[in-house]
C-alpha atoms as a PDB file:
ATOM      1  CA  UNK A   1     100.503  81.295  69.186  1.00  0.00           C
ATOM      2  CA  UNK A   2     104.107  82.053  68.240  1.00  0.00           C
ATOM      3  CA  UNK A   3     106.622  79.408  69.661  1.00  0.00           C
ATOM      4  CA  UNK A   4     108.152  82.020  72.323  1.00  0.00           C
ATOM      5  CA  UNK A   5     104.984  82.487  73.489  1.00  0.00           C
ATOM      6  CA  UNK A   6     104.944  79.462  74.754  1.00  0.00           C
ATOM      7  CA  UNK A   7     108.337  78.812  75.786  1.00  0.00           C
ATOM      8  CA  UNK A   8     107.301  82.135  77.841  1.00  0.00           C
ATOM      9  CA  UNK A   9     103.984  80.108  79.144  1.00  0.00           C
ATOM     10  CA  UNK A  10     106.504  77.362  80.489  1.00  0.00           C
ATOM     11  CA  UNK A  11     109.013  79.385  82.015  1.00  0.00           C
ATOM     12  CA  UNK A  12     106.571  81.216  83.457  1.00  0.00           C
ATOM     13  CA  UNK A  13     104.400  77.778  84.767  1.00  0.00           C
ATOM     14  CA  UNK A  14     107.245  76.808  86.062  1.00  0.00           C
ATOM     15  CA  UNK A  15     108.499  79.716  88.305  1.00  0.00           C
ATOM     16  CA  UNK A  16     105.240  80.428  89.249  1.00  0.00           C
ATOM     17  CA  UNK A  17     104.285  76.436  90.869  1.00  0.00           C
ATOM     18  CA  UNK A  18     107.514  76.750  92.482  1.00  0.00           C
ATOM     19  CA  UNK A  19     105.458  78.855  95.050  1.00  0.00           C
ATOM     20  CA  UNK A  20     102.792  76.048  95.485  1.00  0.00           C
ATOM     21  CA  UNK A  21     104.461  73.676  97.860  1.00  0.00           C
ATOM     22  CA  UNK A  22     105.654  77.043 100.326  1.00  0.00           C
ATOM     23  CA  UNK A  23     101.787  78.123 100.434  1.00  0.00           C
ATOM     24  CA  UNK A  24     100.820  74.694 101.650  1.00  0.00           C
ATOM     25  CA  UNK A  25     103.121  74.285 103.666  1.00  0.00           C
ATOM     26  CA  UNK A  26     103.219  77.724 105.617  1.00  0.00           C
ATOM     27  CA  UNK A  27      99.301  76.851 105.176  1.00  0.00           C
ATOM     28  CA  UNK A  28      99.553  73.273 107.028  1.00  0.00           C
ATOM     29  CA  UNK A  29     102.409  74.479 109.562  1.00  0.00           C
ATOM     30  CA  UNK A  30     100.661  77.772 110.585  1.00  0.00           C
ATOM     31  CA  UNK A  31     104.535  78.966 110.709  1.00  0.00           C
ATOM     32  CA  UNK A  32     105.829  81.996 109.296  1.00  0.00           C
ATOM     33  CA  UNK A  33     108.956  82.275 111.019  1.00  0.00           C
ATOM     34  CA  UNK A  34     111.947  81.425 108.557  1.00  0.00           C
ATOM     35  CA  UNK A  35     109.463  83.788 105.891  1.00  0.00           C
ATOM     36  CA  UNK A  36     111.318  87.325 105.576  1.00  0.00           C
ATOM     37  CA  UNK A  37     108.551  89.697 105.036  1.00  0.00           C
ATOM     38  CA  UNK A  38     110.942  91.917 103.538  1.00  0.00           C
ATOM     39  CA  UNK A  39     111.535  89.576 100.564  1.00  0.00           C
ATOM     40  CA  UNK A  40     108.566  88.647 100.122  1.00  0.00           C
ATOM     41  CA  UNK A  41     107.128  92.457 100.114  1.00  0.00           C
ATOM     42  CA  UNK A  42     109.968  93.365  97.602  1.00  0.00           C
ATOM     43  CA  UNK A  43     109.183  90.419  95.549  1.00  0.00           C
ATOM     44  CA  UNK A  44     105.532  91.279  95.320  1.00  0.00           C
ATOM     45  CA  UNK A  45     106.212  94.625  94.492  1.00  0.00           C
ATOM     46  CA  UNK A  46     108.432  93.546  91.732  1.00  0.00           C
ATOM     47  CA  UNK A  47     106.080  90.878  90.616  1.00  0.00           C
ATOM     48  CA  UNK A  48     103.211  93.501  90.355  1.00  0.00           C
ATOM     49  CA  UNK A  49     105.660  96.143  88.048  1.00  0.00           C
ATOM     50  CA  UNK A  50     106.425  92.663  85.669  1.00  0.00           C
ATOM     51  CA  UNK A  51     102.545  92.167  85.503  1.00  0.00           C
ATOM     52  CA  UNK A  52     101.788  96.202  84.740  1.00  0.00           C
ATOM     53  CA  UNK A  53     104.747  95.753  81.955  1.00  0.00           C
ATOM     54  CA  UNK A  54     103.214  92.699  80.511  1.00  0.00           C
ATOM     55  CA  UNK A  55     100.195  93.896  80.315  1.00  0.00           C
ATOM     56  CA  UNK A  56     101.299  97.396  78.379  1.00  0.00           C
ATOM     57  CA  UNK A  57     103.604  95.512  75.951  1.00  0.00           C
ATOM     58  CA  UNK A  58     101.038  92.959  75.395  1.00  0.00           C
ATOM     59  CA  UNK A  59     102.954  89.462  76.527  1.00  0.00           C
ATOM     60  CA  UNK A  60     100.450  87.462  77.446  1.00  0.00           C
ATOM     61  CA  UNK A  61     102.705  84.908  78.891  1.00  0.00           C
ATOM     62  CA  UNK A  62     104.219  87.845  81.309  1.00  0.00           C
ATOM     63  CA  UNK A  63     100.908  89.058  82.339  1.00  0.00           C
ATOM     64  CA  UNK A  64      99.518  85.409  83.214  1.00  0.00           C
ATOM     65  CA  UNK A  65     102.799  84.046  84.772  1.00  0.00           C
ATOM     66  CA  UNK A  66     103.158  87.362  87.189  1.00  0.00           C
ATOM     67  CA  UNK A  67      99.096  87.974  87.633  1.00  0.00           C
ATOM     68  CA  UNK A  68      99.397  83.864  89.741  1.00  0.00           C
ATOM     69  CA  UNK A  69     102.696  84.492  91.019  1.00  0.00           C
ATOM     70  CA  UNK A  70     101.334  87.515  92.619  1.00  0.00           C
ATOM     71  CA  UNK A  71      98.305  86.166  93.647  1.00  0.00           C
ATOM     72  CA  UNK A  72     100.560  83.000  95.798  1.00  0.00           C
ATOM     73  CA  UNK A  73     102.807  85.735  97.149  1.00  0.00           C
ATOM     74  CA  UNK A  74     100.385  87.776  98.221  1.00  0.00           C
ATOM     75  CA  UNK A  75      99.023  84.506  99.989  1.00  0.00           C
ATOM     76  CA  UNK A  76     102.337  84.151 101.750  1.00  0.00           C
ATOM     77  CA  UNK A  77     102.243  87.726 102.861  1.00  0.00           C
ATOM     78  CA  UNK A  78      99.249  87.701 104.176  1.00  0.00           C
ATOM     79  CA  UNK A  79      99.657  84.133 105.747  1.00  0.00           C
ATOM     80  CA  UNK A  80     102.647  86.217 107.555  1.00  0.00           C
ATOM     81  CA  UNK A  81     101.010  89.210 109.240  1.00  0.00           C
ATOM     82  CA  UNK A  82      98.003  86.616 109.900  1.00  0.00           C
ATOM     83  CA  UNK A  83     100.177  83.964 111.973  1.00  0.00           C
ATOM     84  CA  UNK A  84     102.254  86.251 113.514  1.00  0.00           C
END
């Protein structure tokens, strides 16, 4: 693996286990208040277009990075029209 490849893995570990500690605790608190759903739909959205680019340009580190990302926003999302 080339050496950006994984200085992209460990930018990309990095943003993306920065979502962790929200999940658990919007999980744990059942509270979705302070969450804008706008944000968060945007951000998905945008997180989903970086995944589809990774994937046709090939950057492995993009696809993997955005494909969890996505999957913890998505939790968040859901977690808001849930606990509404």
């Amino acid at each position: 693996m080339h050496p950006s490849d994984w200085l992209g893995l460990t930018a990309g570990t990095f943003t993306t286990v920065s979502f962790i500690p929200q999940v658990i605790k919007t999980w744990r608190s059942r509270s979705t208040h302070d969450i804008s759903l706008g944000m968060f739909l945007l951000f998905s959205l945008g997180v989903l277009l970086w995944l589809l680019y990774g994937a046709l340009v090939g950057a492995f580190p993009v696809v993997v990075a955005n494909a969890v990302t996505l999957m913890l926003s998505l939790a968040i999302l859901l977690m808001k029209l849930w606990y509404k």
